[in-house]
PDB file of N, CA and C in Angstrom:
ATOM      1  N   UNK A   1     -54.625  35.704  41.631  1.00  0.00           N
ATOM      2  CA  UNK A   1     -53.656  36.766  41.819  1.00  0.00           C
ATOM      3  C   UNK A   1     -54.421  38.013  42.258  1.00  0.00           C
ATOM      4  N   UNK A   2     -54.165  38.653  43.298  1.00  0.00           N
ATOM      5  CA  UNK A   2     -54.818  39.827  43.852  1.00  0.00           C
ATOM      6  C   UNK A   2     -53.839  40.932  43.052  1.00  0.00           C
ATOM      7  N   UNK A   3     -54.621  42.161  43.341  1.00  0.00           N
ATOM      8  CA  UNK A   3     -54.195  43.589  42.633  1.00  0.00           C
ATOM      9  C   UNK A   3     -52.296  44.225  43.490  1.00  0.00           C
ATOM     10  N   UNK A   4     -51.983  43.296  44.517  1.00  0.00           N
ATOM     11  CA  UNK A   4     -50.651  43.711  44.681  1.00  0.00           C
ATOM     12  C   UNK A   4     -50.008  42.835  44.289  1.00  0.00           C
ATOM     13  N   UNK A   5     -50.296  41.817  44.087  1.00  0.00           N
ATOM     14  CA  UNK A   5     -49.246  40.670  43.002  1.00  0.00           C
ATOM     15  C   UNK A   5     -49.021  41.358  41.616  1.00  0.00           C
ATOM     16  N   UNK A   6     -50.246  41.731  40.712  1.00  0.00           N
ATOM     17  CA  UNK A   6     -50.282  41.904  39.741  1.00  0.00           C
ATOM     18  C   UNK A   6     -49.759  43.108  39.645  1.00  0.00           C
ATOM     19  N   UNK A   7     -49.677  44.452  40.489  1.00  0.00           N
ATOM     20  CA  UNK A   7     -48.811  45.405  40.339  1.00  0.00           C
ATOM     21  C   UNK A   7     -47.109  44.857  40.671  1.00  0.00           C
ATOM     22  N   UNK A   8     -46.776  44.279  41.613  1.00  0.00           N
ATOM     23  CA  UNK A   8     -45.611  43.724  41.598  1.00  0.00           C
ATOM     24  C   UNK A   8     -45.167  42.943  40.358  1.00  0.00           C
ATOM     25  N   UNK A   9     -45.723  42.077  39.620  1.00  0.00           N
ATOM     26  CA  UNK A   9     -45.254  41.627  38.706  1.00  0.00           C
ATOM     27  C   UNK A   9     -45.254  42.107  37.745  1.00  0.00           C
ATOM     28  N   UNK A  10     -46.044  43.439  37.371  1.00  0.00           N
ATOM     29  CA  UNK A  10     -45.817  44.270  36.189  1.00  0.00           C
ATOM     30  C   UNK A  10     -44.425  44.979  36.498  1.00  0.00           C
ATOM     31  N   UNK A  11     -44.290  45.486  37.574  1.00  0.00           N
ATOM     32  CA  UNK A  11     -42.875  46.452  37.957  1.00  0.00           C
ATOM     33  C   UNK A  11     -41.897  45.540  37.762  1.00  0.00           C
ATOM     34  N   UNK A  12     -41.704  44.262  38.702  1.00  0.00           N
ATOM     35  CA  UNK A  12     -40.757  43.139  38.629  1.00  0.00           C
ATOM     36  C   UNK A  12     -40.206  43.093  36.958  1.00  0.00           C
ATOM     37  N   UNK A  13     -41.295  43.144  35.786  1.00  0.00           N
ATOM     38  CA  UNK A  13     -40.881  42.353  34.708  1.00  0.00           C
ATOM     39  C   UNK A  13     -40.686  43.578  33.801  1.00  0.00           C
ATOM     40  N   UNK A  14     -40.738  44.776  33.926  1.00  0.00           N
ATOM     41  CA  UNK A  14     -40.521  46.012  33.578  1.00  0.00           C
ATOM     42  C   UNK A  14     -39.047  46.198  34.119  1.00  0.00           C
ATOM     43  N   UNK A  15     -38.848  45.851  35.126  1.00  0.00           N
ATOM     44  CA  UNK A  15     -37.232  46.176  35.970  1.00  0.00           C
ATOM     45  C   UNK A  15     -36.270  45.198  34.752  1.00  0.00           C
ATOM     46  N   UNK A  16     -36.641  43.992  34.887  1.00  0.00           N
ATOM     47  CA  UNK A  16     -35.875  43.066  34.452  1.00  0.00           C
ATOM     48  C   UNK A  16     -35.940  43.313  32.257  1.00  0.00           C
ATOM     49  N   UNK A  17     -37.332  43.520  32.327  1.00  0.00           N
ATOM     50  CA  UNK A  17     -36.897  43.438  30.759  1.00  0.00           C
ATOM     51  C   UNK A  17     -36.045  44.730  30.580  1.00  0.00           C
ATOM     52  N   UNK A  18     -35.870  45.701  31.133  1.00  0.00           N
ATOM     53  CA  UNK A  18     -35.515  46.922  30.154  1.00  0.00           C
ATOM     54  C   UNK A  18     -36.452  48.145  30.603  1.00  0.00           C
ATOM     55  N   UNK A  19     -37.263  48.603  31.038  1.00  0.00           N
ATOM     56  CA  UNK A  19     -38.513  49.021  30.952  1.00  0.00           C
ATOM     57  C   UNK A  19     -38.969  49.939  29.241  1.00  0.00           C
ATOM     58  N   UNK A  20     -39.305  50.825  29.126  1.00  0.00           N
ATOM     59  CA  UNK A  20     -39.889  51.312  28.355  1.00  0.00           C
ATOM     60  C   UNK A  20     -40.883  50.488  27.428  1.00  0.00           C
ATOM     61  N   UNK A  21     -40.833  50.759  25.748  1.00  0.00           N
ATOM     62  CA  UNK A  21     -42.262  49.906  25.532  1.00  0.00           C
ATOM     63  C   UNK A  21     -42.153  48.621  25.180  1.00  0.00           C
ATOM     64  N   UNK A  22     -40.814  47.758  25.487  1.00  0.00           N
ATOM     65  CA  UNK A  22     -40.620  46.761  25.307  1.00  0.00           C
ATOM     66  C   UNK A  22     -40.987  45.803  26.657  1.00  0.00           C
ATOM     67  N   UNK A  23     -40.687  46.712  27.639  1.00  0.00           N
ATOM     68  CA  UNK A  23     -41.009  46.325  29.178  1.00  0.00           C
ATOM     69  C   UNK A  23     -42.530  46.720  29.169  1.00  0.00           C
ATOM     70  N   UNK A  24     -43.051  47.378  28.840  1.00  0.00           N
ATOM     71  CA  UNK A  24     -44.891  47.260  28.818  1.00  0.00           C
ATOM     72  C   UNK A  24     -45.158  46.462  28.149  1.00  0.00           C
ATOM     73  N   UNK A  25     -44.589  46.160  27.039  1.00  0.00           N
ATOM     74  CA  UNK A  25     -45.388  44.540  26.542  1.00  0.00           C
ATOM     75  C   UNK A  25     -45.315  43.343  27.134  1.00  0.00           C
ATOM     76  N   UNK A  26     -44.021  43.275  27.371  1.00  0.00           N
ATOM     77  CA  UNK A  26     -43.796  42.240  28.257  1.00  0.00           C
ATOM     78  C   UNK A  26     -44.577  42.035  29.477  1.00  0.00           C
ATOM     79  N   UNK A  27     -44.659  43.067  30.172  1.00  0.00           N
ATOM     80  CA  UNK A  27     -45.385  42.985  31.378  1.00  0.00           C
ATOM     81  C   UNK A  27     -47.101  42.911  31.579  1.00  0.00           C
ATOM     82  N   UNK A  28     -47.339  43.477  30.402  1.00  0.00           N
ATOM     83  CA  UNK A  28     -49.244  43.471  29.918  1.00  0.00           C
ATOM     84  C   UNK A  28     -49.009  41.703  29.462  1.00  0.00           C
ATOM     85  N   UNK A  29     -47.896  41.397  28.877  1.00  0.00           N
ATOM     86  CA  UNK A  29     -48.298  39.978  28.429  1.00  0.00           C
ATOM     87  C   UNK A  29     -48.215  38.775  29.339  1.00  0.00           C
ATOM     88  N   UNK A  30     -47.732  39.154  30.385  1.00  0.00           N
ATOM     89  CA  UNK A  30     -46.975  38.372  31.841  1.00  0.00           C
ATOM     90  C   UNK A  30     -48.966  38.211  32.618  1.00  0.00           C
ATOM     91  N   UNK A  31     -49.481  39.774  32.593  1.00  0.00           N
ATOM     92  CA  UNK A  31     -50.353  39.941  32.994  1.00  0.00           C
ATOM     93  C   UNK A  31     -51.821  39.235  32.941  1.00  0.00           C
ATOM     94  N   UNK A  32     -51.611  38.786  31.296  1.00  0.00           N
ATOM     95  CA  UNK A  32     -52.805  39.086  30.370  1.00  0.00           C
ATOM     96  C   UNK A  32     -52.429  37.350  30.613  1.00  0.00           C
ATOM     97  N   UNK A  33     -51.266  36.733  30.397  1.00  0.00           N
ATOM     98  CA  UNK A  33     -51.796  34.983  30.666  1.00  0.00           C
ATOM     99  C   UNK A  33     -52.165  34.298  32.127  1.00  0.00           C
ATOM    100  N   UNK A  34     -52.306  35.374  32.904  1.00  0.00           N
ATOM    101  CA  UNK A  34     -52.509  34.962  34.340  1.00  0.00           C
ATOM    102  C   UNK A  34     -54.416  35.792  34.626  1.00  0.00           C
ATOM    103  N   UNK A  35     -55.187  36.097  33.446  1.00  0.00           N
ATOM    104  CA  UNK A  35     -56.150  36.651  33.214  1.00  0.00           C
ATOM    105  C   UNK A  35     -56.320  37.337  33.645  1.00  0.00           C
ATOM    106  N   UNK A  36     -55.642  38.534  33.728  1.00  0.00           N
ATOM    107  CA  UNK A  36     -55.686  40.090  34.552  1.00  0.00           C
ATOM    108  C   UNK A  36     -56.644  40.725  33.546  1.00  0.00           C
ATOM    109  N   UNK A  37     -57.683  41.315  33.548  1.00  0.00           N
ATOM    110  CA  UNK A  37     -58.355  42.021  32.721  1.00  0.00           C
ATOM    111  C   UNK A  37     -57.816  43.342  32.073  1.00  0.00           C
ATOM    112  N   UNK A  38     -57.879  43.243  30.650  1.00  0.00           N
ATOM    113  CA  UNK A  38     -57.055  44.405  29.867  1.00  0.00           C
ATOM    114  C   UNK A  38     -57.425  46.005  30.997  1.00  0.00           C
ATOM    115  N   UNK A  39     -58.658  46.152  31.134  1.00  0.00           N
ATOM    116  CA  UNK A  39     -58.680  47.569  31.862  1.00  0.00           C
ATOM    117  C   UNK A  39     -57.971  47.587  33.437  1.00  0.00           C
ATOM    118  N   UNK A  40     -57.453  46.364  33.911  1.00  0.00           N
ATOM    119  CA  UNK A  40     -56.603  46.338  35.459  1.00  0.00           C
ATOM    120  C   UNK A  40     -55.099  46.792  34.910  1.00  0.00           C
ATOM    121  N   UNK A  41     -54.653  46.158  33.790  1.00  0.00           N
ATOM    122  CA  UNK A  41     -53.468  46.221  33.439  1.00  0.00           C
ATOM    123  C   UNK A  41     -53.310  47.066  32.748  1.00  0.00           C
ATOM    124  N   UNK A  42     -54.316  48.167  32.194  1.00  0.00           N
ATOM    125  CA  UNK A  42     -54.232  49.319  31.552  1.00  0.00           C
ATOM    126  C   UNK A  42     -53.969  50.220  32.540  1.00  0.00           C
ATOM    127  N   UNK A  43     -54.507  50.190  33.816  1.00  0.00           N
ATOM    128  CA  UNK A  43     -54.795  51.514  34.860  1.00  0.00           C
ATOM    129  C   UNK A  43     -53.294  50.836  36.089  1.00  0.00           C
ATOM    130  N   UNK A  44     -52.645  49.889  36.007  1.00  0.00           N
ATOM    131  CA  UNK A  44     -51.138  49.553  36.393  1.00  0.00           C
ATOM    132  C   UNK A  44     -50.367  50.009  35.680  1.00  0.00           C
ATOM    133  N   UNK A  45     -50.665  50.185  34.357  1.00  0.00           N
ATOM    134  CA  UNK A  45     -49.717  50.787  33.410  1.00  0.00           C
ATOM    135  C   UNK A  45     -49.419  51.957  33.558  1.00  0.00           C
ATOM    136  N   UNK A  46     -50.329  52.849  33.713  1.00  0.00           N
ATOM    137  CA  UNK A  46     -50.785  54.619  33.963  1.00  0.00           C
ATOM    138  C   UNK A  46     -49.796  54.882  34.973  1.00  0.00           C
ATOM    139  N   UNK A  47     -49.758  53.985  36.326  1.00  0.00           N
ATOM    140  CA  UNK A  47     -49.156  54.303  37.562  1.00  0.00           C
ATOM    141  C   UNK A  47     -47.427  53.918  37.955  1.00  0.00           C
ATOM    142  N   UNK A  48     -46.976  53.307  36.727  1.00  0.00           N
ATOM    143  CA  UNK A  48     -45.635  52.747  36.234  1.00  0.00           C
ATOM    144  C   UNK A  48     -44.957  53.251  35.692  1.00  0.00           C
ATOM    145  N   UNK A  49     -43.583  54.041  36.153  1.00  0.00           N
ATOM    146  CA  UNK A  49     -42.930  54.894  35.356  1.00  0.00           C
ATOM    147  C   UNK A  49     -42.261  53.722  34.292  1.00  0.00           C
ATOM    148  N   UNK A  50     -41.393  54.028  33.086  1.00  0.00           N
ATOM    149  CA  UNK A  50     -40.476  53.894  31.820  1.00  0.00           C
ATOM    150  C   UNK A  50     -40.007  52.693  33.069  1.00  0.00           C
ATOM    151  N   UNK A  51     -39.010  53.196  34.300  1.00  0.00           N
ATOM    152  CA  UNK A  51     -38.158  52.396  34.462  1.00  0.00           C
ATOM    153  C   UNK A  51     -38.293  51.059  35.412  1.00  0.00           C
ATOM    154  N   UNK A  52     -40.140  51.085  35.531  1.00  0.00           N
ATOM    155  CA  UNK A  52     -41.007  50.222  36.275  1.00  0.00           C
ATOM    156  C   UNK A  52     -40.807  50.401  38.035  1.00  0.00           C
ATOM    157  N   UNK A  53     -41.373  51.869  38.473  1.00  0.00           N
ATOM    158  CA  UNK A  53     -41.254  51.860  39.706  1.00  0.00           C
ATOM    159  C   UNK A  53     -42.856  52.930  39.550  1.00  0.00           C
ATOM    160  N   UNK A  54     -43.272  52.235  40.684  1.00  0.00           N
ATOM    161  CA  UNK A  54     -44.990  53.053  40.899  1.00  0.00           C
ATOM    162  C   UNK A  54     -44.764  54.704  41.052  1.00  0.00           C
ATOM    163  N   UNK A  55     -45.405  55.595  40.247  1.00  0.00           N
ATOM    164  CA  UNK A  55     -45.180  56.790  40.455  1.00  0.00           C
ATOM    165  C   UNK A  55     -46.652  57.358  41.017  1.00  0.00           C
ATOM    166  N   UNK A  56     -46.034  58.643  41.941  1.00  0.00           N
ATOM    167  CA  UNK A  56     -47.444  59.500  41.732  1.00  0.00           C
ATOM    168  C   UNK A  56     -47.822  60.700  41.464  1.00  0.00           C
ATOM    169  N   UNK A  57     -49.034  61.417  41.166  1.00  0.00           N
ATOM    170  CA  UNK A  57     -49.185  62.399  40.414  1.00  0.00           C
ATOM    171  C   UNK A  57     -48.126  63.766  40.827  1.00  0.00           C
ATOM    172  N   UNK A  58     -47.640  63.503  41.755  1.00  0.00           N
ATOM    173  CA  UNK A  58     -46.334  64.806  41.699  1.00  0.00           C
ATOM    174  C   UNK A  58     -45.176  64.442  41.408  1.00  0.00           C
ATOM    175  N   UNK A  59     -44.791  63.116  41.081  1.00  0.00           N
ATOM    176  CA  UNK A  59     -43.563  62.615  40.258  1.00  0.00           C
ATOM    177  C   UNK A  59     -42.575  61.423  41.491  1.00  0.00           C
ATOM    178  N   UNK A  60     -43.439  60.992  42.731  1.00  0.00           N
ATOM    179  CA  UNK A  60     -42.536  60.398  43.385  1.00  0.00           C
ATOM    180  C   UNK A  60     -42.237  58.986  43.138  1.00  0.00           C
ATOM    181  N   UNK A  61     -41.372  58.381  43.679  1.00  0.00           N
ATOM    182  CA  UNK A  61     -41.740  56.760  43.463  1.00  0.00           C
ATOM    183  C   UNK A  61     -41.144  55.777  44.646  1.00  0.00           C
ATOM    184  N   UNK A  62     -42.230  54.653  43.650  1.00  0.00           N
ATOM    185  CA  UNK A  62     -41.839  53.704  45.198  1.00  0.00           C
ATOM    186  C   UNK A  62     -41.367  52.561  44.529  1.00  0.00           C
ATOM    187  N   UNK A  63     -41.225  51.645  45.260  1.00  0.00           N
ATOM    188  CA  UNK A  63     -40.691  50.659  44.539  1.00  0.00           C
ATOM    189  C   UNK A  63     -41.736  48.955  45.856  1.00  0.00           C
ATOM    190  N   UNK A  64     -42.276  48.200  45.476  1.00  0.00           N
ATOM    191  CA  UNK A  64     -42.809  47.252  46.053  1.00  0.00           C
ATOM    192  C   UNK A  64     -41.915  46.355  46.258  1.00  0.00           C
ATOM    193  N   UNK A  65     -41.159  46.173  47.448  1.00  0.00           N
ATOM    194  CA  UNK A  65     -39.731  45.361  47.543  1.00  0.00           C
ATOM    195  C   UNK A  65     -40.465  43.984  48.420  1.00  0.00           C
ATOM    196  N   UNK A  66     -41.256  43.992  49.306  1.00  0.00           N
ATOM    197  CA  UNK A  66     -41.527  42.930  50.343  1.00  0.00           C
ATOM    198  C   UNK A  66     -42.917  43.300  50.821  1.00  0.00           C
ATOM    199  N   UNK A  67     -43.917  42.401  50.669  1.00  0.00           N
ATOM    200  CA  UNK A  67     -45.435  42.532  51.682  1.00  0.00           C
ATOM    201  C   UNK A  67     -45.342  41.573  52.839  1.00  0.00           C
ATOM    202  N   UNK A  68     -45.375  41.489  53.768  1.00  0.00           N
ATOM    203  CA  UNK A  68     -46.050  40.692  55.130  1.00  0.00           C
ATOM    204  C   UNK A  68     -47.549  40.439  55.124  1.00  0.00           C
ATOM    205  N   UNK A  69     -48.095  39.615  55.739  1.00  0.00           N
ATOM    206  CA  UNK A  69     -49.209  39.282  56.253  1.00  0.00           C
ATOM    207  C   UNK A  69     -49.036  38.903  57.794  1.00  0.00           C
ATOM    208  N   UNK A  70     -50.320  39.997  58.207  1.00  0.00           N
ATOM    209  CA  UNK A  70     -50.223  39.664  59.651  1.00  0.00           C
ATOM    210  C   UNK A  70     -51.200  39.217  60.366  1.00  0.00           C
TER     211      UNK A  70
END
């Protein structure tokens, strides 16, 4: 699993559980059996708002809907 899967599937399972700290467990634990290292999924966490959409330091957000390969 590369570092945009593993941010997608933290947001994905944050959307779906609920987000807040029931959706961070869930999603560190989604993380943690696919052997994401606790400090990758600590510093995905940082960048994940409550309602699991990527934020950044001035408050915007995105949401990871579709990647291509070209």
């Amino acid at each position: 699993m590369n570092l945009i899967e593993a941010i997608r599937l933290y947001c994905h399972t944050m959307q779906r559980t609920g987000g807040n700290l029931a959706g961070r467990e869930s999603a560190s634990k989604e993380l943690s059996e696919r052997l994401i290292p606790k400090d990758v999924i600590e510093a995905i966490s940082y960048c994940v708002s409550n309602d699991g959409y990527i934020m950044t330091a001035d408050g915007a957000r995105f949401a990871i809907t579709e990647l291509t390969t070209s």
